[in-house]
C-alpha atoms as a PDB file:
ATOM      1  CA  UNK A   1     -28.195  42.291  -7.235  1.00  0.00           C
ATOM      2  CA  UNK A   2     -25.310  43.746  -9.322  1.00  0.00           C
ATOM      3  CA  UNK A   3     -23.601  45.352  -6.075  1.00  0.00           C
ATOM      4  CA  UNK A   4     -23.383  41.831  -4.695  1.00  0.00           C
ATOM      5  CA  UNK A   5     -21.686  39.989  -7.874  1.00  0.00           C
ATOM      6  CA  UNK A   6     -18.503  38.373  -8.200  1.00  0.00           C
ATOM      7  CA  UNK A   7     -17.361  39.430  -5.002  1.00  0.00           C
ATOM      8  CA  UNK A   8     -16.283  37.882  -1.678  1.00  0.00           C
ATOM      9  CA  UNK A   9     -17.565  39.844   1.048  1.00  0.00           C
ATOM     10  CA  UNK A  10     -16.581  39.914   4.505  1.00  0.00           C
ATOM     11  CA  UNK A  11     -19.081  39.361   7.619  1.00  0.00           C
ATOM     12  CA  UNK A  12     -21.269  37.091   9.168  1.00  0.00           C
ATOM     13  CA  UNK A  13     -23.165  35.152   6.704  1.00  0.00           C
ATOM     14  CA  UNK A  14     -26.072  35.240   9.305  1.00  0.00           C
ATOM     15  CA  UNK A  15     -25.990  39.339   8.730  1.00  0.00           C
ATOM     16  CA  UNK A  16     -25.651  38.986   5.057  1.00  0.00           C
ATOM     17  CA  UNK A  17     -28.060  36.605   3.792  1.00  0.00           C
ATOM     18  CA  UNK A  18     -30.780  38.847   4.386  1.00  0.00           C
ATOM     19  CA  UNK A  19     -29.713  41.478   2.785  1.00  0.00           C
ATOM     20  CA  UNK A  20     -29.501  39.658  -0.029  1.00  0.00           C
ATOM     21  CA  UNK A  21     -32.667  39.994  -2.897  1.00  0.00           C
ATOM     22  CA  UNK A  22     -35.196  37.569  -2.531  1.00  0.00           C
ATOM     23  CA  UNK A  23     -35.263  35.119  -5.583  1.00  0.00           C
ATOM     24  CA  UNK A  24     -32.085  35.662  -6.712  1.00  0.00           C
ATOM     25  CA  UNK A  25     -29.523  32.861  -6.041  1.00  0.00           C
ATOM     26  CA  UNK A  26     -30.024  29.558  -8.636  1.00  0.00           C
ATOM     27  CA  UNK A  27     -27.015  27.450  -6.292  1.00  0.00           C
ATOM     28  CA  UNK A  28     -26.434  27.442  -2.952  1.00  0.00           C
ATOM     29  CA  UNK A  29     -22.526  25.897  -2.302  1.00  0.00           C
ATOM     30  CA  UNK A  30     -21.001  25.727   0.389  1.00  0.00           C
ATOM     31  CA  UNK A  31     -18.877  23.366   3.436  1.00  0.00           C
ATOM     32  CA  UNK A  32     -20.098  24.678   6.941  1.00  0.00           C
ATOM     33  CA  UNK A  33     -17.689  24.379   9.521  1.00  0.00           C
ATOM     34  CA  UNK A  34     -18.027  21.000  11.167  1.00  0.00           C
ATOM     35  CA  UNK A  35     -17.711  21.795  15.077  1.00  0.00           C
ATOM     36  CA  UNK A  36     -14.830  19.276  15.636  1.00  0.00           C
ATOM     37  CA  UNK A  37     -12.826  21.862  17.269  1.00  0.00           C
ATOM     38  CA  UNK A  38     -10.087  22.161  14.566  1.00  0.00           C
ATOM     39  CA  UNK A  39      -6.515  23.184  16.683  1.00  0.00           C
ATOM     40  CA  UNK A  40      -7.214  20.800  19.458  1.00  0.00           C
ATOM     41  CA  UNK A  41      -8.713  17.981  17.650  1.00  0.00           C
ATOM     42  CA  UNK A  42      -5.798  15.315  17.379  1.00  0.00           C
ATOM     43  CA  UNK A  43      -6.779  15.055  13.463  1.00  0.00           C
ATOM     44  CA  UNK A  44      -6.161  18.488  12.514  1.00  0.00           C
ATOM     45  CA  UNK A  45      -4.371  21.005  14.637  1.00  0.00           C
ATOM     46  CA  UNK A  46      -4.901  23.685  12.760  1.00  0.00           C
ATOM     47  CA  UNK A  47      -7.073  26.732  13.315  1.00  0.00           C
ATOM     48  CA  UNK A  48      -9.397  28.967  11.381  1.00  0.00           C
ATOM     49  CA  UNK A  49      -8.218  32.168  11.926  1.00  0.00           C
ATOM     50  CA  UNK A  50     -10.851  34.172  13.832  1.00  0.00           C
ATOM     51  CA  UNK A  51     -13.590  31.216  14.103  1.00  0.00           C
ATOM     52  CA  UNK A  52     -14.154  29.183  17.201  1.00  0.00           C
ATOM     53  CA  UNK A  53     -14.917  25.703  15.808  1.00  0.00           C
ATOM     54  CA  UNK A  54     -16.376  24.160  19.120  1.00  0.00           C
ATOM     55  CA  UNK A  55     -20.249  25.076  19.417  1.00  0.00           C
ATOM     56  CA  UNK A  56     -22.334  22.715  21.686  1.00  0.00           C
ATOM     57  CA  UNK A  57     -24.309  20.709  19.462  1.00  0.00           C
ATOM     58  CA  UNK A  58     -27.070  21.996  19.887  1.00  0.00           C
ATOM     59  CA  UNK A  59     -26.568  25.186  19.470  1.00  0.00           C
ATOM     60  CA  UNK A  60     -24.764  24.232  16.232  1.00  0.00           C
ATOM     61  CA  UNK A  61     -27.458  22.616  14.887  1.00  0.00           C
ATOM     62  CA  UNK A  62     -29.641  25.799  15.363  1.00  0.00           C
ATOM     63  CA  UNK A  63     -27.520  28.152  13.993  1.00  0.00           C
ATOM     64  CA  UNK A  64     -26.948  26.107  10.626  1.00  0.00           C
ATOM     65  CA  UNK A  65     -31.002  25.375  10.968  1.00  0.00           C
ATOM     66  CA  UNK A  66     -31.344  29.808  11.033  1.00  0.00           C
ATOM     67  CA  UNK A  67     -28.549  30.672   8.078  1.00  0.00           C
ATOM     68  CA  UNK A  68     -30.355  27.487   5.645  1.00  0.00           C
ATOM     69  CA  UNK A  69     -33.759  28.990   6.701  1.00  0.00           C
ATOM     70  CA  UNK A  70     -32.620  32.522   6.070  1.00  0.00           C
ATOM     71  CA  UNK A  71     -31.287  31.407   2.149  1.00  0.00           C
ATOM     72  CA  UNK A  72     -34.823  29.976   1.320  1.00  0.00           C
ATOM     73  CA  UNK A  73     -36.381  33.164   0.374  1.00  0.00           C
ATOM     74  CA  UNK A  74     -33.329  33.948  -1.356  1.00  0.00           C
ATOM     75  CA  UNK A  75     -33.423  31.283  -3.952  1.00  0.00           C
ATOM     76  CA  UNK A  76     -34.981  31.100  -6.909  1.00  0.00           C
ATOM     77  CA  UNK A  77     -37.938  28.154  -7.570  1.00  0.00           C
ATOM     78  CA  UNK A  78     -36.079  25.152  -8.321  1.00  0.00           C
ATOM     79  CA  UNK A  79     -32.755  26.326  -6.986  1.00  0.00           C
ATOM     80  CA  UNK A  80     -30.358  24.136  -5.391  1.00  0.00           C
ATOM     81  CA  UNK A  81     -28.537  24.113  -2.348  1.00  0.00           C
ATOM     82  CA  UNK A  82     -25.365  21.415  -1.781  1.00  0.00           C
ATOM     83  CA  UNK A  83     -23.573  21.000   1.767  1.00  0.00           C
ATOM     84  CA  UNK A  84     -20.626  19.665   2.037  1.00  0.00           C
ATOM     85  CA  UNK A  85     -20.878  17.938   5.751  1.00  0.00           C
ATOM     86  CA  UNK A  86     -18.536  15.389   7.527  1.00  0.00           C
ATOM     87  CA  UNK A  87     -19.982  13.706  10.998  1.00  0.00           C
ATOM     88  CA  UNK A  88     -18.085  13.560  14.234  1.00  0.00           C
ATOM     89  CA  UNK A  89     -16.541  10.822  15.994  1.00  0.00           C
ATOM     90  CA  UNK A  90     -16.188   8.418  13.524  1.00  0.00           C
ATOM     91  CA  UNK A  91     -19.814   8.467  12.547  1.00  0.00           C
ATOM     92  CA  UNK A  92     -21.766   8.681  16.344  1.00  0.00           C
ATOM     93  CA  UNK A  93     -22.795  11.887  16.058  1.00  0.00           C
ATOM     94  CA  UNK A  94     -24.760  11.852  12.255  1.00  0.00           C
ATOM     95  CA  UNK A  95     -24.531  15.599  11.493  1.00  0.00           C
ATOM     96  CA  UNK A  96     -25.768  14.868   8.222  1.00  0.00           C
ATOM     97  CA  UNK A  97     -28.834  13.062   9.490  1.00  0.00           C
ATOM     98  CA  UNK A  98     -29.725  16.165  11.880  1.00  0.00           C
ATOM     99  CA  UNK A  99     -29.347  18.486   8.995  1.00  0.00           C
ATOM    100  CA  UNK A 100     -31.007  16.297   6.465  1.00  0.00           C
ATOM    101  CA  UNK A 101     -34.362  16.237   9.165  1.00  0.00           C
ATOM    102  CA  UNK A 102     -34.376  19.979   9.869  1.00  0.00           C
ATOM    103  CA  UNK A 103     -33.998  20.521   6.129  1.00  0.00           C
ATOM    104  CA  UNK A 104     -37.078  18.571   4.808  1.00  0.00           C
ATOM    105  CA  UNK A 105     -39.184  18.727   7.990  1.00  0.00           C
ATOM    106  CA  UNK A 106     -38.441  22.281   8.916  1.00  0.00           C
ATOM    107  CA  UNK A 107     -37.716  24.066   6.659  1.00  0.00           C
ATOM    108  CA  UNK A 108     -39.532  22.774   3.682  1.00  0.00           C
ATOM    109  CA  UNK A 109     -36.848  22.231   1.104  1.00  0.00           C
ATOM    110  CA  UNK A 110     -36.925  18.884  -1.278  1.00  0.00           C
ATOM    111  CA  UNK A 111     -34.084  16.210  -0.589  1.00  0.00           C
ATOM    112  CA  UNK A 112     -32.440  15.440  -4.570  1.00  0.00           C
ATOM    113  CA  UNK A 113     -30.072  12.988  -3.412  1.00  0.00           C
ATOM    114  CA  UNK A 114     -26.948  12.399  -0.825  1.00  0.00           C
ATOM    115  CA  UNK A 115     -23.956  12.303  -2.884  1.00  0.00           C
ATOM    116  CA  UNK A 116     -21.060  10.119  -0.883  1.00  0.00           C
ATOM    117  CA  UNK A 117     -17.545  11.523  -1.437  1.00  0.00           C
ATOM    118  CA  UNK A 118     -14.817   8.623  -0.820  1.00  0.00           C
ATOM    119  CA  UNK A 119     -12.087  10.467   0.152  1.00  0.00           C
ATOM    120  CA  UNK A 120      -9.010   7.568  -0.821  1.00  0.00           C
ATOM    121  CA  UNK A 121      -7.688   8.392   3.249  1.00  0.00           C
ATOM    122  CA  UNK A 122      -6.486   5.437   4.511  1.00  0.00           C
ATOM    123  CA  UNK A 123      -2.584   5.053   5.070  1.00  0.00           C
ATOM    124  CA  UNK A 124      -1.794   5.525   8.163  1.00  0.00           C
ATOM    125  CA  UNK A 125      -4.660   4.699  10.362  1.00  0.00           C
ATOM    126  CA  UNK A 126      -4.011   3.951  14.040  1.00  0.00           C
ATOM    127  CA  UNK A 127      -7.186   4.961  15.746  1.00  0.00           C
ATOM    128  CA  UNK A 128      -9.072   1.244  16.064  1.00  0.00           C
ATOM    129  CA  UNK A 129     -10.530   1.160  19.055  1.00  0.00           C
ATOM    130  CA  UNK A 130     -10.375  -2.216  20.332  1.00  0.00           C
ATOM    131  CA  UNK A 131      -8.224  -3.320  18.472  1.00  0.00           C
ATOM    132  CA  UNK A 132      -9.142  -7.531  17.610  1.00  0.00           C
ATOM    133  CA  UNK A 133     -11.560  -7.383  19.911  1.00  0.00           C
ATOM    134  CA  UNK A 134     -15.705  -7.142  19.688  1.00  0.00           C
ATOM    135  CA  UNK A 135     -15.282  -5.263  22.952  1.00  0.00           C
ATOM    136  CA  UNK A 136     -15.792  -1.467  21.424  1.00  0.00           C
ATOM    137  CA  UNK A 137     -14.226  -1.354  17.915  1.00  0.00           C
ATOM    138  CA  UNK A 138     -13.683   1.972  15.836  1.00  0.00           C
ATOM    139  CA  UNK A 139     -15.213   2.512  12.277  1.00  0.00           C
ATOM    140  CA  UNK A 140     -13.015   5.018  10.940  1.00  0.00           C
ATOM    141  CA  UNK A 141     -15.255   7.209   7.860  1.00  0.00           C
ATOM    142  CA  UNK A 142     -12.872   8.000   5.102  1.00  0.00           C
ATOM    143  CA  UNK A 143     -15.863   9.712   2.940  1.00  0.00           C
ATOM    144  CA  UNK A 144     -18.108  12.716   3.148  1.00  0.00           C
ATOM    145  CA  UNK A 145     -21.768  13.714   2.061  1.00  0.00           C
ATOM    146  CA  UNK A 146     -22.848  16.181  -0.003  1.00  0.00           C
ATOM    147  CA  UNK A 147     -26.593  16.660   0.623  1.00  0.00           C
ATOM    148  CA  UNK A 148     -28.056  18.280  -2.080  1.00  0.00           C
ATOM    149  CA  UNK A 149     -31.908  19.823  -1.527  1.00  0.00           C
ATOM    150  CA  UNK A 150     -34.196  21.973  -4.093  1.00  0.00           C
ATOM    151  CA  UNK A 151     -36.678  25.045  -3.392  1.00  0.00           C
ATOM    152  CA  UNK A 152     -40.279  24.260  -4.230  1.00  0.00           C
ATOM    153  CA  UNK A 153     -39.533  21.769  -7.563  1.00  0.00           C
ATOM    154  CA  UNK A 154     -36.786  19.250  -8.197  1.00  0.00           C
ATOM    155  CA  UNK A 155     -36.510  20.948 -11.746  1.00  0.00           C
ATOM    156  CA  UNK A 156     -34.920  23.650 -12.612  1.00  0.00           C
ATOM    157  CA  UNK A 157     -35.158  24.776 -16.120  1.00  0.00           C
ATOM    158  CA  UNK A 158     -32.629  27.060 -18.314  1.00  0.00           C
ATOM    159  CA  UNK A 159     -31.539  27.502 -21.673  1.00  0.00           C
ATOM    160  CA  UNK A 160     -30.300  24.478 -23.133  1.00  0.00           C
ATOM    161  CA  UNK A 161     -27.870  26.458 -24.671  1.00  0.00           C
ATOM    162  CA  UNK A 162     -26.004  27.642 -21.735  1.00  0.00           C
ATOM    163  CA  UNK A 163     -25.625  24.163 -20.592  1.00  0.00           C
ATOM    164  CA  UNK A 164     -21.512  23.440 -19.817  1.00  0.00           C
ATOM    165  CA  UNK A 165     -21.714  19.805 -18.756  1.00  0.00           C
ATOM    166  CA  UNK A 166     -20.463  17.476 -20.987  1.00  0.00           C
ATOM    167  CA  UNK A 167     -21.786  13.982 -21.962  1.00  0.00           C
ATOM    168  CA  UNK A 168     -18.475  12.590 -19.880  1.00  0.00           C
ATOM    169  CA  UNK A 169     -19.085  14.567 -17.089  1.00  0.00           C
ATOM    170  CA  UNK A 170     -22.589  13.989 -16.597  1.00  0.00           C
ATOM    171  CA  UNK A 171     -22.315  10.677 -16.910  1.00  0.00           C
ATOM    172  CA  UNK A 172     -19.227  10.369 -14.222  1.00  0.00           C
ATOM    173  CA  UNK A 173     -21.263  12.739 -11.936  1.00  0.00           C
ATOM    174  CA  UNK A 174     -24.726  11.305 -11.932  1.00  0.00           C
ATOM    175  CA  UNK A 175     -23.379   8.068  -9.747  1.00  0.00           C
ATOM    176  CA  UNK A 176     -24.069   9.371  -5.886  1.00  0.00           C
ATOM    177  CA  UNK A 177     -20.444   8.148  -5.016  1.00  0.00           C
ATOM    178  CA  UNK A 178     -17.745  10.014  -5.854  1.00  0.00           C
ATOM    179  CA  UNK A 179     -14.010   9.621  -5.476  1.00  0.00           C
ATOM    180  CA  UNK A 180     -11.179  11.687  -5.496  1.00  0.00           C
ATOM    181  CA  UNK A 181      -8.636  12.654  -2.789  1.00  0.00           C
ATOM    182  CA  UNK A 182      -8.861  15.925  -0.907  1.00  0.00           C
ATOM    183  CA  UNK A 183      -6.166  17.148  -2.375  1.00  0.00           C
ATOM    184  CA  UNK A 184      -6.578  18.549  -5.808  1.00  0.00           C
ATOM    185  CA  UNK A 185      -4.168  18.266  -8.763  1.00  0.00           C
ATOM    186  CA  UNK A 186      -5.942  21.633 -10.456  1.00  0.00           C
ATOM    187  CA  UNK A 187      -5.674  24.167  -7.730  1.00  0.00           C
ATOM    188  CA  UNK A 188      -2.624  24.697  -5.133  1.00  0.00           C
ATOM    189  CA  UNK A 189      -3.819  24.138  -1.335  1.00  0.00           C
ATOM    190  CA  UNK A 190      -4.384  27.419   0.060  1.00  0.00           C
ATOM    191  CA  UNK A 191      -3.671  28.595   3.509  1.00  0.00           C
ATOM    192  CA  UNK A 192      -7.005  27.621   5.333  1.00  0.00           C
ATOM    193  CA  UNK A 193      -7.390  24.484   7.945  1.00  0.00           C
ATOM    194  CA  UNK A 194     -10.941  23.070   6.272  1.00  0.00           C
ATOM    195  CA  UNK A 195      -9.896  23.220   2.106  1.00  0.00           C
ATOM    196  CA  UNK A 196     -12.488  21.342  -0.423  1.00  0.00           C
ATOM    197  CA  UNK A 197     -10.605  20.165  -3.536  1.00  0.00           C
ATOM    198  CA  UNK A 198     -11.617  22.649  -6.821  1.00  0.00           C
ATOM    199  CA  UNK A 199     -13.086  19.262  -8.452  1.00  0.00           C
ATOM    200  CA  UNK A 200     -15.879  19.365  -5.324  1.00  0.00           C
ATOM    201  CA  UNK A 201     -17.504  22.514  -6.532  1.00  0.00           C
ATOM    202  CA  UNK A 202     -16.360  21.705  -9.894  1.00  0.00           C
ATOM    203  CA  UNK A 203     -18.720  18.857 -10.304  1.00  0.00           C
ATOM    204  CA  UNK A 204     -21.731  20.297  -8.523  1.00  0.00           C
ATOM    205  CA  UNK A 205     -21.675  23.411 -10.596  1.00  0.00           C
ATOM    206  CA  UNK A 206     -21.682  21.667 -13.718  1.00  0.00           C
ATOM    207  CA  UNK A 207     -24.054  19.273 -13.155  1.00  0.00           C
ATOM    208  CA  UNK A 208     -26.834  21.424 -10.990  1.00  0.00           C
ATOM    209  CA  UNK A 209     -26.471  25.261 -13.236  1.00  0.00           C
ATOM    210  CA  UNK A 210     -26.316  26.970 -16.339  1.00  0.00           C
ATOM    211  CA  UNK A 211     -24.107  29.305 -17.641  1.00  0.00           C
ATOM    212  CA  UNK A 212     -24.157  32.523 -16.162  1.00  0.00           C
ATOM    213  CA  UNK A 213     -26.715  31.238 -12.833  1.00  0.00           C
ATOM    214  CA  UNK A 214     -25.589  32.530  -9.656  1.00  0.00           C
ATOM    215  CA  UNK A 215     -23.880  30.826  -7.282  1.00  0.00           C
ATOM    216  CA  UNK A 216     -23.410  31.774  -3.283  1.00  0.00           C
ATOM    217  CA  UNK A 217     -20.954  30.076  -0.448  1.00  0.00           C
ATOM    218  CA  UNK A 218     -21.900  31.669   2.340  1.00  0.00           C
ATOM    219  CA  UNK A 219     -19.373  30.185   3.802  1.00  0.00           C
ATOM    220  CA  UNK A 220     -16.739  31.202   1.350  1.00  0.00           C
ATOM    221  CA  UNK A 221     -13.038  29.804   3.402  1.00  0.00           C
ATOM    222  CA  UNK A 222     -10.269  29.805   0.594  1.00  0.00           C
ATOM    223  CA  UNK A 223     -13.038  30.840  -2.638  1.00  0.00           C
ATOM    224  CA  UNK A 224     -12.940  27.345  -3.475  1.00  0.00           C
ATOM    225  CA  UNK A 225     -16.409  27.708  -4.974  1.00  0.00           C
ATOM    226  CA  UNK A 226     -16.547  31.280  -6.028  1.00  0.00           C
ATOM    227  CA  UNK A 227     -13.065  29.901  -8.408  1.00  0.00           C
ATOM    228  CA  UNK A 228     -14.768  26.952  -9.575  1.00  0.00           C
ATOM    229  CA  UNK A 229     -17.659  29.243 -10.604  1.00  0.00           C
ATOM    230  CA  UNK A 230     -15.290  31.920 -12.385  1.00  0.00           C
ATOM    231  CA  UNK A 231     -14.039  28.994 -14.068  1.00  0.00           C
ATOM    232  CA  UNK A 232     -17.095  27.764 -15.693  1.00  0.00           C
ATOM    233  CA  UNK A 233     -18.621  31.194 -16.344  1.00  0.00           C
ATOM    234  CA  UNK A 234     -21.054  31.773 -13.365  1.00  0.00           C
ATOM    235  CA  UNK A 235     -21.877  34.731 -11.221  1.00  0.00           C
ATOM    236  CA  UNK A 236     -20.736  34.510  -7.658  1.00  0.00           C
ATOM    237  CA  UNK A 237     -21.048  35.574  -4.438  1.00  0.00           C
ATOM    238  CA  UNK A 238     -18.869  34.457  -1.711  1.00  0.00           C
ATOM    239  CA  UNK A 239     -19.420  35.964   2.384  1.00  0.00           C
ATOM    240  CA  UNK A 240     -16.718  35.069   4.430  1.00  0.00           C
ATOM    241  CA  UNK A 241     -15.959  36.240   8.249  1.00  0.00           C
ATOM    242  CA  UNK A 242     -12.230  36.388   8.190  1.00  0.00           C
ATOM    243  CA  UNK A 243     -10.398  39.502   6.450  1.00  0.00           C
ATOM    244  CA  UNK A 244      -7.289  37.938   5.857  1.00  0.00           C
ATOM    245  CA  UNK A 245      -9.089  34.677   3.896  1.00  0.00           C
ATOM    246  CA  UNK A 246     -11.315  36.854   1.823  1.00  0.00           C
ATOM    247  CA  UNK A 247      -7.940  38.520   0.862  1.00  0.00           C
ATOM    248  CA  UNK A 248      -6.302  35.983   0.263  1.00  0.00           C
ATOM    249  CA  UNK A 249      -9.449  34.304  -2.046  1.00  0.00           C
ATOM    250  CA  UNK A 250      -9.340  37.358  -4.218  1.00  0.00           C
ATOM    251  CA  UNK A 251      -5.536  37.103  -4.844  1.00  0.00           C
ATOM    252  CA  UNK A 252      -6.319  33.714  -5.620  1.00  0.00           C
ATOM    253  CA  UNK A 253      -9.083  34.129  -7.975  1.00  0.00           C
ATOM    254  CA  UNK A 254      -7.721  37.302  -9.667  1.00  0.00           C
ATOM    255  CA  UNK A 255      -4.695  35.254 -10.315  1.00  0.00           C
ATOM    256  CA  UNK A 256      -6.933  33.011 -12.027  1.00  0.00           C
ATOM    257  CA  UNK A 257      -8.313  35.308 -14.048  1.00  0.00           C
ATOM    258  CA  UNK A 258      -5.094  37.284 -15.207  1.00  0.00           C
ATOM    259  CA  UNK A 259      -3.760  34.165 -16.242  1.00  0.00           C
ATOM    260  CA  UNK A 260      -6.708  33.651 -18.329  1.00  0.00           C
ATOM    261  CA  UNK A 261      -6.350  36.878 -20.029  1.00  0.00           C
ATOM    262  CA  UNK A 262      -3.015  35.461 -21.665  1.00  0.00           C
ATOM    263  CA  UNK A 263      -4.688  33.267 -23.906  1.00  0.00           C
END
């Protein structure tokens, strides 16, 4: 497993994960991409750099369903994996719902909970469908879900001494509704067109590990959650398919690092 630490590496997650030791990974982290076909899509117009975000559904939902079944094996008993997922169209197509069901009554894993991230995105709307009318209104979904699901047990026991989260924290974290915008004040916004804030993966790794656990994103993007795991003292492994992002996450997180090295 050694070969595979604290590293980003570049590929297909789908070609990685099973090379991977079985039993090995205590958190599973990540934010998928969500098929809305960033660059065209009227919300965001920016691309990923080598990724075509426009799957047919279907064929979406199967390839998440093979790179979640893949990571089972790879997980320790009582490990945990978090998605970050968002659903399309204002809520009509439930992404989260589909990968909830293929989850539990698939693949087997335990649901813990579905953690609701209000995102504080409002200003500015102008998409209401119609508008003072019962006619065919919109229902605009400024929040996100983390679903978080367990291998084999909901528990997952450590040594109480290499337990980070404080009483605050836990306390803050344990309510399934979280708020904070997207933009975070701890980390600058890196140059990616799908960024989680640092206090997403913050949060999750403090409440669901110990110090030292490994944690994967197999979908790695900027290293948002290989950082926050650097930060609290966990082993990580990030895959990521685009060269230029896994260069620029190392930068990033070496920069980190060196900066920590002053004090």
């Amino acid at each position: 497993m050694e070969e595979w630490l604290n590293k980003i590496h570049c590929g297909r997650c789908e070609e990685l994960i099973p090379l991977l030791p079985d039993n090995s990974i205590d958190l599973v982290l990540t934010s998928p991409p969500y098929n809305i076909d960033l660059g065209t899509s009227r919300y965001n117009k920016n691309t990923y750099d080598i990724y075509n975000d426009d799957m047919p559904y279907t064929k979406y939902i199967e390839w998440l369903y093979g790179i979640f079944g893949s990571l089972k094996p790879k997980m320790v008993s009582g490990g945990r994996v978090c998605i970050n997922i968002g659903d399309r169209k204002n809520g009509s197509i439930p992404t989260h719902s589909d990968i909830i069901q293929f989850m539990i009554h698939d693949l087997g894993y335990l649901l813990k909970s579905t953690i609701i991230w209000y995102k504080r995105q409002l200003g500015g709307r102008c998409a209401w469908g119609s508008f003072k009318s019962p006619k065919n209104p919109s229902f605009p979904t400024p929040f996100e879900y983390i679903l978080i699901f367990c291998k084999d047990t909901q528990e997952k026991n450590g040594d109480p001494s290499l337990i980070t989260v404080s009483k605050e924290e836990f306390i803050t974290n344990s309510l399934a509704l979280w708020e904070f915008n997207p933009q975070s004040h701890m980390i600058k916004q890196f140059d990616h067109p799908a960024v989680f804030p640092i206090e997403l993966p913050y949060r999750i790794i403090q409440q669901l590990s110990y110090k030292n656990d490994i944690v994967l994103d197999p979908f790695s993007g900027s290293g948002t959650t290989c950082l926050a795991a650097a930060m609290l003292s966990r082993r990580w492994v990030g895959f990521e398919l685009s060269p230029k992002y896994v260069n620029n996450s190392i930068i990033r997180i070496d920069t980190y690092l060196d900066q920590l090295k002053l004090f």
